[in-house]
Protein backbone atom coordinates (compact mmCIF):
# COMPACT_ATOMS: atom_id res chain seq x y z
CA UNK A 1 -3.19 -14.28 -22.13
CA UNK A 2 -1.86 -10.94 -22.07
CA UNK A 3 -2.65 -8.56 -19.43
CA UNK A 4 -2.99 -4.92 -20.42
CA UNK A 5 -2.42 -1.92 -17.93
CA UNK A 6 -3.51 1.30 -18.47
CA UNK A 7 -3.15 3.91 -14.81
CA UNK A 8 -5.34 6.51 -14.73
CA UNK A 9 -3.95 10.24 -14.79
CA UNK A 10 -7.19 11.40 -12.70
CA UNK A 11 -7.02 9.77 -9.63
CA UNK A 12 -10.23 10.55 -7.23
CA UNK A 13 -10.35 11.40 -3.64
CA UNK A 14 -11.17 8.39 -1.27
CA UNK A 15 -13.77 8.97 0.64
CA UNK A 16 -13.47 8.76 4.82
CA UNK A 17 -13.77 5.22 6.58
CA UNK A 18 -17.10 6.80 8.49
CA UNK A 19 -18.95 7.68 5.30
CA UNK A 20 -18.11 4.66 3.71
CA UNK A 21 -21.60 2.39 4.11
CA UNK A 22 -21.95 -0.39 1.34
CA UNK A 23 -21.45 -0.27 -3.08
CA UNK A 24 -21.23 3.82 -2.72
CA UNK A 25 -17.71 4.41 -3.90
CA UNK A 26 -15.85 2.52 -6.12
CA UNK A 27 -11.95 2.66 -6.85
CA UNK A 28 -9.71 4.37 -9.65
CA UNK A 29 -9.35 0.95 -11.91
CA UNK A 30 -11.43 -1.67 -13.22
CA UNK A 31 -10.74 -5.37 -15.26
CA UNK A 32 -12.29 -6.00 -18.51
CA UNK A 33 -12.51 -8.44 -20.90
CA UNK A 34 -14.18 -9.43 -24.12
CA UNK A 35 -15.59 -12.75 -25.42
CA UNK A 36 -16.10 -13.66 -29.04
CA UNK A 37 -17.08 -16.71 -30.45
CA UNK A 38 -14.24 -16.02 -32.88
CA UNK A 39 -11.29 -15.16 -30.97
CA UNK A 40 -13.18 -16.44 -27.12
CA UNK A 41 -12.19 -15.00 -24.19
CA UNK A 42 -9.71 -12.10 -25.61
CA UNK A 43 -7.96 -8.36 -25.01
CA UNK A 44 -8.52 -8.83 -21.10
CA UNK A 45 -7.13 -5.64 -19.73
CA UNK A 46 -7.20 -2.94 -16.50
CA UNK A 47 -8.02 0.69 -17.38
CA UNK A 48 -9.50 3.62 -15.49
CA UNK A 49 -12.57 3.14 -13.73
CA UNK A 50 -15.06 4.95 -16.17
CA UNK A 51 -18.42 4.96 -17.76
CA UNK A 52 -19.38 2.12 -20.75
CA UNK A 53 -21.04 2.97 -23.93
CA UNK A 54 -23.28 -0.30 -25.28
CA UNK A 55 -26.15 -0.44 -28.37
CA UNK A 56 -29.49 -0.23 -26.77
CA UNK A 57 -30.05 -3.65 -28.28
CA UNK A 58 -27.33 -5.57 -26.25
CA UNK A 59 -28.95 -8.68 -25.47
CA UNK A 60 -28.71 -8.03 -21.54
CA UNK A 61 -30.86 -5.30 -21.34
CA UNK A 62 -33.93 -7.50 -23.11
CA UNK A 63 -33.47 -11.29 -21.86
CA UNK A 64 -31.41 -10.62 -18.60
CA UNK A 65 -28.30 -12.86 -19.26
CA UNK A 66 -25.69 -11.67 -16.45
CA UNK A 67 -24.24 -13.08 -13.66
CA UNK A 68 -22.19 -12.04 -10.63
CA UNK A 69 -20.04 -12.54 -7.90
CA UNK A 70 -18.95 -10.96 -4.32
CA UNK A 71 -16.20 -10.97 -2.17
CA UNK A 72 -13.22 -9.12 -0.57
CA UNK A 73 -10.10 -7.90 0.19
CA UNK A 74 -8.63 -7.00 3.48
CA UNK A 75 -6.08 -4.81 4.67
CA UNK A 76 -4.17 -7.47 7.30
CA UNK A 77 -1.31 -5.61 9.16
CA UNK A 78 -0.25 -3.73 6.06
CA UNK A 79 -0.64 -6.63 3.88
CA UNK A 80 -3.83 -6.61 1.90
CA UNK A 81 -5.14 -10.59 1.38
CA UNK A 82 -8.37 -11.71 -0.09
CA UNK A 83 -10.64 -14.67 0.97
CA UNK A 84 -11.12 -17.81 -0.97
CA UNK A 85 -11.31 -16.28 -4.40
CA UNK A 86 -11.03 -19.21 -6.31
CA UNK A 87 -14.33 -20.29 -4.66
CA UNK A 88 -16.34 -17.23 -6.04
CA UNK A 89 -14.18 -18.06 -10.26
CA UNK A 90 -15.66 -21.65 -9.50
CA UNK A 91 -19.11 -20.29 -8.52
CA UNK A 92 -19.35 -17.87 -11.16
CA UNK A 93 -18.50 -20.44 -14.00
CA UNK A 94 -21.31 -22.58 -12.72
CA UNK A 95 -23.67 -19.47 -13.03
CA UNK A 96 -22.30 -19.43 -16.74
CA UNK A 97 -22.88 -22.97 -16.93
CA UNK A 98 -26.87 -22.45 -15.72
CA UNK A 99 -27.02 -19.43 -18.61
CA UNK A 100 -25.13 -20.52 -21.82
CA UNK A 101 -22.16 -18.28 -20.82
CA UNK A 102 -18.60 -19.29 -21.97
CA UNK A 103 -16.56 -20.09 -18.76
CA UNK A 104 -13.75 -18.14 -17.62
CA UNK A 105 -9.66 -19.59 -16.55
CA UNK A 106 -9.95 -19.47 -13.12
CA UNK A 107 -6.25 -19.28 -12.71
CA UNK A 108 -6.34 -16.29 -14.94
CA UNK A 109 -9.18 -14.62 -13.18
CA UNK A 110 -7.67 -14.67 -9.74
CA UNK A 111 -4.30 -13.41 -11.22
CA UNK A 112 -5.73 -10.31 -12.76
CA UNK A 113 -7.57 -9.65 -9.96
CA UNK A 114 -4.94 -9.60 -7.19
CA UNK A 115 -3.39 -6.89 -10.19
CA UNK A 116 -6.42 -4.98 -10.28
CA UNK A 117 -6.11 -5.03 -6.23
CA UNK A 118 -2.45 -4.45 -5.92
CA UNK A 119 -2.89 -1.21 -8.38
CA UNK A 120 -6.12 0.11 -5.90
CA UNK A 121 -4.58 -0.79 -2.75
CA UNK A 122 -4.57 2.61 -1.27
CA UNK A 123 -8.44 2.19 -2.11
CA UNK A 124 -8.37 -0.99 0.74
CA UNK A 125 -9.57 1.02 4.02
CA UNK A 126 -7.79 -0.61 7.78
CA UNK A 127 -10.62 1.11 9.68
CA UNK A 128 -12.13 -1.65 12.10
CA UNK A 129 -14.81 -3.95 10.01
CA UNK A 130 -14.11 -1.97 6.36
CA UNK A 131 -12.63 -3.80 3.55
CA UNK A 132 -12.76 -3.66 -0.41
CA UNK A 133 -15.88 -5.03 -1.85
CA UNK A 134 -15.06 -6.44 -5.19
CA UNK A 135 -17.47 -7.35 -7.79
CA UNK A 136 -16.87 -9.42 -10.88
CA UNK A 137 -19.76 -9.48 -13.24
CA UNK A 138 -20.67 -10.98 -16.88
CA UNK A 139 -23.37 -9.26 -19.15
CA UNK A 140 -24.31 -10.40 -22.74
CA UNK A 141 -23.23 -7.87 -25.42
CA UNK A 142 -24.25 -8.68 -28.23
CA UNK A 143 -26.45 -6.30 -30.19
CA UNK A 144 -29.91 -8.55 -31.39
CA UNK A 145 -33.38 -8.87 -30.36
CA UNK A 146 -33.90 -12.31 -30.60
CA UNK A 147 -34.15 -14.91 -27.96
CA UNK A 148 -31.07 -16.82 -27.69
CA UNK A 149 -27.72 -16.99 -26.34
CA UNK A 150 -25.55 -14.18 -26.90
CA UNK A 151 -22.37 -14.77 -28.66
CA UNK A 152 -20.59 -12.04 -26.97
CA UNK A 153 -19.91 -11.24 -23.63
CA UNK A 154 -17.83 -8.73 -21.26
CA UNK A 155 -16.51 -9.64 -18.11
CA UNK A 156 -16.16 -6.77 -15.86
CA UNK A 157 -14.47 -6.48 -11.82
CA UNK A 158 -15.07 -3.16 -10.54
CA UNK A 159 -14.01 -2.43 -6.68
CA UNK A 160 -15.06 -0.08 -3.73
CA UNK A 161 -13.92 0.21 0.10
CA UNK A 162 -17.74 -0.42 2.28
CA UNK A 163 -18.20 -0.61 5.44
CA UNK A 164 -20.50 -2.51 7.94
CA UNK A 165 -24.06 -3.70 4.88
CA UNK A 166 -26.27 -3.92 7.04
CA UNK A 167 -27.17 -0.50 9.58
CA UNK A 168 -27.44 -3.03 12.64
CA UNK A 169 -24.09 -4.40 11.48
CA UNK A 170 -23.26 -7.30 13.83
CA UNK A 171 -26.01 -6.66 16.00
CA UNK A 172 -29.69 -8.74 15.38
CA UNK A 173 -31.85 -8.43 12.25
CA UNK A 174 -35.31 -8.57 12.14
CA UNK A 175 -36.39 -10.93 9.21
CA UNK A 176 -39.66 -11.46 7.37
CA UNK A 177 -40.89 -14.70 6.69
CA UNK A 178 -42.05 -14.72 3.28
CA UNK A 179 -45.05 -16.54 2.12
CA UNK A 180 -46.58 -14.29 -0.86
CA UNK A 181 -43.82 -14.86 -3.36
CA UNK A 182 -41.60 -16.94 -4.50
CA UNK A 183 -37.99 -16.33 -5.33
CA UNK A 184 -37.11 -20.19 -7.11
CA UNK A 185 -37.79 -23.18 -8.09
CA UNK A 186 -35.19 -26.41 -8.75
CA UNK A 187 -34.76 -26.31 -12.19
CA UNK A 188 -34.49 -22.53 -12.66
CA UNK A 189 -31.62 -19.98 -11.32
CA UNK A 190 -32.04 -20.09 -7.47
CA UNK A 191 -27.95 -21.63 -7.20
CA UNK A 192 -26.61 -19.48 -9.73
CA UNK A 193 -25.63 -15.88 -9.04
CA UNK A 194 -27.96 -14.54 -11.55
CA UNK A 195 -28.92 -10.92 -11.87
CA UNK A 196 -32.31 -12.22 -12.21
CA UNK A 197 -32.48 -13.67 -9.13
CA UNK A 198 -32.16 -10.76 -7.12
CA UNK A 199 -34.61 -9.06 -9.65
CA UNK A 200 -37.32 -11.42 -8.37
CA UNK A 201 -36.62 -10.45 -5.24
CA UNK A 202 -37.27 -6.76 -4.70
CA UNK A 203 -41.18 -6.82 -4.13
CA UNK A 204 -40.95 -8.83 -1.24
CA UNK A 205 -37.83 -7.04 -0.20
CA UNK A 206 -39.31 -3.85 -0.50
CA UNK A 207 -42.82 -4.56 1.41
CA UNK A 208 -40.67 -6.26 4.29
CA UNK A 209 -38.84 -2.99 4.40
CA UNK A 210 -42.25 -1.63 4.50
CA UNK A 211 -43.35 -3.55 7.48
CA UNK A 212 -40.17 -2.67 9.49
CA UNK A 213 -37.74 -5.86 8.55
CA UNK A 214 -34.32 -5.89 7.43
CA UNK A 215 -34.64 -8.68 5.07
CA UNK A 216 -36.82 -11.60 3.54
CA UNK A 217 -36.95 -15.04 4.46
CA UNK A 218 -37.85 -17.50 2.11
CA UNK A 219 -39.47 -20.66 1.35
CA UNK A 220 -39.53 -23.00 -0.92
CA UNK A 221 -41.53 -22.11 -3.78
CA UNK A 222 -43.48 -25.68 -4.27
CA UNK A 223 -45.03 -26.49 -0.99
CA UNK A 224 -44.54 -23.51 0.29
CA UNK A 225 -43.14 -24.75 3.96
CA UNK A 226 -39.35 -25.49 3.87
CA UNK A 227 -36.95 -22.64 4.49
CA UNK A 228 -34.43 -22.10 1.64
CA UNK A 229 -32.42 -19.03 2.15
CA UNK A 230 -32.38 -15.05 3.51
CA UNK A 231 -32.29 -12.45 0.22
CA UNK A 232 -28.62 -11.81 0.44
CA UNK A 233 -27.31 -14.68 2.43
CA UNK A 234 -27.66 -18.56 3.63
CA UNK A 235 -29.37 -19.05 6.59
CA UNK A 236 -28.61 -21.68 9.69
CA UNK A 237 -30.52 -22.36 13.24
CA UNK A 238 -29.24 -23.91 16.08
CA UNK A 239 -31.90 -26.49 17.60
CA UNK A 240 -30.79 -27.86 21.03
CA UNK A 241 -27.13 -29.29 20.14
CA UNK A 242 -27.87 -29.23 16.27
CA UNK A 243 -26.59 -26.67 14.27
CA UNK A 244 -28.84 -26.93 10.69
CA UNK A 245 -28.86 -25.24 7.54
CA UNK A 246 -30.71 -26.21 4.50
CA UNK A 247 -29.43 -28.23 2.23
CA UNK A 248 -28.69 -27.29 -1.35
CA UNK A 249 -31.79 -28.37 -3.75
CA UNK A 250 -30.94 -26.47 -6.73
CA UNK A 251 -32.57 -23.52 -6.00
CA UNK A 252 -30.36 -22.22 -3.20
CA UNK A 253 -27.21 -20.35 -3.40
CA UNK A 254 -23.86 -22.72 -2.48
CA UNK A 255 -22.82 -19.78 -0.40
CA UNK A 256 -18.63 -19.39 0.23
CA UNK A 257 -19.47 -18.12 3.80
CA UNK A 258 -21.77 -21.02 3.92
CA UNK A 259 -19.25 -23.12 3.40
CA UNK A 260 -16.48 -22.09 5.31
CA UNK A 261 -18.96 -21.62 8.18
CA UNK A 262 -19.88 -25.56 7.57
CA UNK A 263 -15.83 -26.49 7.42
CA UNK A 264 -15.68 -24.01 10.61
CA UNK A 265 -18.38 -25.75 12.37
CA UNK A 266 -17.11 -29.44 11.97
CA UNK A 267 -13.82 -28.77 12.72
CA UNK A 268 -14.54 -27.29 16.39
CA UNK A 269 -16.44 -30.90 16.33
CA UNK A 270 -20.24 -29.77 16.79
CA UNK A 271 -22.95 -31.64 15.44
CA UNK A 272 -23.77 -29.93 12.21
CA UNK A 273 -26.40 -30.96 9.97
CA UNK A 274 -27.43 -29.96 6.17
CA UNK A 275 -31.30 -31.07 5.88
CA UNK A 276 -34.39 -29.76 4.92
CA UNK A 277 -36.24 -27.69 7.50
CA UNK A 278 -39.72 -26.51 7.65
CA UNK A 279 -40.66 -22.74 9.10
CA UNK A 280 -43.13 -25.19 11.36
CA UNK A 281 -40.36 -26.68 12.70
CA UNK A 282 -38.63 -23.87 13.57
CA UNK A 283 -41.75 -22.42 15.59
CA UNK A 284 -42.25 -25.69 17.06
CA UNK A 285 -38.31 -25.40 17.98
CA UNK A 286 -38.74 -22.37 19.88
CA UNK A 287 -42.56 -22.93 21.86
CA UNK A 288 -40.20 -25.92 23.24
CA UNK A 289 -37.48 -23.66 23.92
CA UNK A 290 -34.98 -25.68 21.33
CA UNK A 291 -34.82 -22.96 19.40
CA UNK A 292 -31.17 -21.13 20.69
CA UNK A 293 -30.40 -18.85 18.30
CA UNK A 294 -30.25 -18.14 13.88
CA UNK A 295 -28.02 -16.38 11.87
CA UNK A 296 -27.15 -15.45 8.18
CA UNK A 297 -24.02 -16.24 6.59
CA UNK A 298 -22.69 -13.96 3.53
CA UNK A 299 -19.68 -12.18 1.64
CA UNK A 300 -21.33 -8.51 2.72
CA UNK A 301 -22.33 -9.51 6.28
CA UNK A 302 -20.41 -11.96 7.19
CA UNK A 303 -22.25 -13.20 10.01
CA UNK A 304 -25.88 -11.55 10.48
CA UNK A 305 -27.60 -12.65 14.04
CA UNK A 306 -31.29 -13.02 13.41
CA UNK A 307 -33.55 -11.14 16.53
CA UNK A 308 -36.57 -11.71 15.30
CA UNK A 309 -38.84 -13.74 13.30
CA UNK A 310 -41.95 -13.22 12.11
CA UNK A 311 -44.25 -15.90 10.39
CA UNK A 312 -48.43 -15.85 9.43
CA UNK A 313 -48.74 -12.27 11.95
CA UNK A 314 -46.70 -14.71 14.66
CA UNK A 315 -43.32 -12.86 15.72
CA UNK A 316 -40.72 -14.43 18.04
CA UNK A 317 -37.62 -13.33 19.69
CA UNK A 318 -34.18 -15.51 19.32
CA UNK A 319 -31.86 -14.94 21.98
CA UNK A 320 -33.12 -12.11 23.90
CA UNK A 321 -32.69 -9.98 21.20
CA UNK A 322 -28.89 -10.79 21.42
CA UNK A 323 -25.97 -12.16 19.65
CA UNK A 324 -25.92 -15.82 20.17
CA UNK A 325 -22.95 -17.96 21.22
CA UNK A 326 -22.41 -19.74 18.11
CA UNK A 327 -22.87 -16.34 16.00
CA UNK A 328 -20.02 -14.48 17.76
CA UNK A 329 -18.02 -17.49 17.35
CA UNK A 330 -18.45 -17.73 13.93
CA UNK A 331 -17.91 -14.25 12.98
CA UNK A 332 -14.85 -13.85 15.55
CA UNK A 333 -12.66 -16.87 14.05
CA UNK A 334 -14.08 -16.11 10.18
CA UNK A 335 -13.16 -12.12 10.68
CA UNK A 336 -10.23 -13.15 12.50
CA UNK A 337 -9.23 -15.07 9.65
CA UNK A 338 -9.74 -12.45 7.17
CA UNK A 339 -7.40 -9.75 8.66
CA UNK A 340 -4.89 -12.44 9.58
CA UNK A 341 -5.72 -11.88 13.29
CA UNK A 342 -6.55 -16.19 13.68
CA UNK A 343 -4.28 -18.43 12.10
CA UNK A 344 -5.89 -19.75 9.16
CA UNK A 345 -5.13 -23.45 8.89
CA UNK A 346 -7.55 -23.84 5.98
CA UNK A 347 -5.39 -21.96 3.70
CA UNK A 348 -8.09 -19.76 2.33
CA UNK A 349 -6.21 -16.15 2.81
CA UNK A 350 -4.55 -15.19 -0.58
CA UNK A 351 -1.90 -12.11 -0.32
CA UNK A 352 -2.17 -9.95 -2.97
């Protein structure tokens, strides 16, 4: 398929590394491209990054059919690189797989997106811990009230240089241990990266917030007991000599940073396990003083160290409050990898 260019004559002013924080500013270009059941995928194409002009009846707006993705691109001693994008293609054509969207060509994705990159690469910052966020996305567009499928579809990539996503950045976050609501079931959209997911999410999000905590934990929503995953990223614990996350049910997201910190892990030869895992044990972990440290694991973090925990009113400390050993590790070699400071023997840097 042919890829059309189109450079903007208007080109904005990038903002300063310090201002940058997370999803603020976004860069001069942007991908689209347009499905049909006629003519399928089609007219794929980069043009100035502008506002878009949709019916009010597009089916997205009324039954939610949209999907995303996440990751980055670095700016590695002048080269710029991104990490593992054919992981987040794969990802997001099983999230069009879970809602009746027509998959994309990988191949082709990651090709017009190291374009769209190459074209905004003054927009990559080399400030310590910045990097271009890039965000593919698929909405239905079709214009009908009516519940069903859509038979059209964009696919959008927009881009934006962020900093550090969390205030603490790679300092401890206090998470909430959530036990009111439920974010997904097996069956339903926990592993894809659906819009609605994160939708279901903002009430608990928001009275954590409330309560002083960075983020949500949550549990599984049957019995109410097993830990599944943190809003925006996987979660793991390390229990004595056991490093544990849980393992993917169907309604937890097959994280990329998951899984290179899993292929990390096992390769440094520690004793890594993928299991279910109940909050109880966890508690249990640490009154026995098993319990060494937790983190998060995600595109916008990274690596998130988890300081405190706080379950039924009961609120424990991990690691003094500190960065564990395991955490620092992680986010060291994965980092290091990333801007090409660690050899990378996996093969998962991509120069643009």
């Amino acid at each position: 398929m042919e890829l059309k260019i189109e450079l903007t004559k208007n080109p904005k002013k990038k903002p300063d590394t310090d201002i940058l924080g997370f999803g603020k500013y976004f860069s001069d270009h942007m991908f689209i491209m347009d499905y049909s059941e006629d003519k399928g995928w089609h007219d794929a194409r980069i043009v100035p990054y502008d506002t878009i002009s949709y019916e009010p009846a597009i089916m997205v707006f009324h039954y939610g059919q949209a999907i995303f993705e996440g990751l980055k691109a670095y700016k590695a001693k002048g080269e710029v690189v991104l990490f593992r994008p054919d992981e987040n293609f794969k990802r997001l054509n099983n999230s069009c797989e879970a809602l009746c969207i027509p998959k994309i060509d990988v191949q082709f994705a990651i090709d017009s997106l190291k374009k769209l990159v190459d074209i905004d690469r003054d927009w990559v910052p080399d400030s310590p811990g910045t990097s271009l966020y890039i965000r593919p996305f698929i909405i239905a567009t079709e214009p009908h009230v009516g519940v069903h499928p859509s038979s059209n579809y964009q696919f959008i990539i927009i881009t934006g240089p962020v900093g550090a996503y969390y205030k603490e950045g790679i300092n401890p976050v206090k998470i909430y241990v959530e036990q009111k609501y439920v974010r997904a079931v097996k069956g339903g959209l926990g592993e894809a990266k659906a819009s609605a997911n994160y939708a279901a999410s903002l009430k608990a999000q928001q009275e954590a917030a409330e309560k002083g905590y960075t983020q949500v934990l949550w549990l599984d929503g049957v019995e109410r007991k097993y830990i599944e995953e943190v809003g925006t990223m996987n979660v793991f614990f390390v229990l004595g000599n056991e490093i544990v996350t849980p393992a993917l049910n169907g309604s937890i997201l097959p994280g990329i940073t998951r899984k290179s910190c899993l292929e990390l892990l096992r390769s440094w030869g520690l004793n890594v396990s993928e299991r279910k895992i109940s909050i109880q044990e966890i508690y249990e972990a640490h009154e026995k003083g098993q319990l060494k440290e937790a983190f998060g694991t995600g595109t916008a973090a990274v690596i998130s160290p988890i300081g405190e925990l706080c379950w039924n009113d009961k609120c424990i400390t991990l690691s003094d409050g500190q960065i564990g050993e395991i955490s620092q590790s992680l986010y060291d070699n994965l980092t290091g990898i990333q801007y090409t400071d660690v050899a990378d023997p996996f093969g998962w840097v991509v120069k643009v």
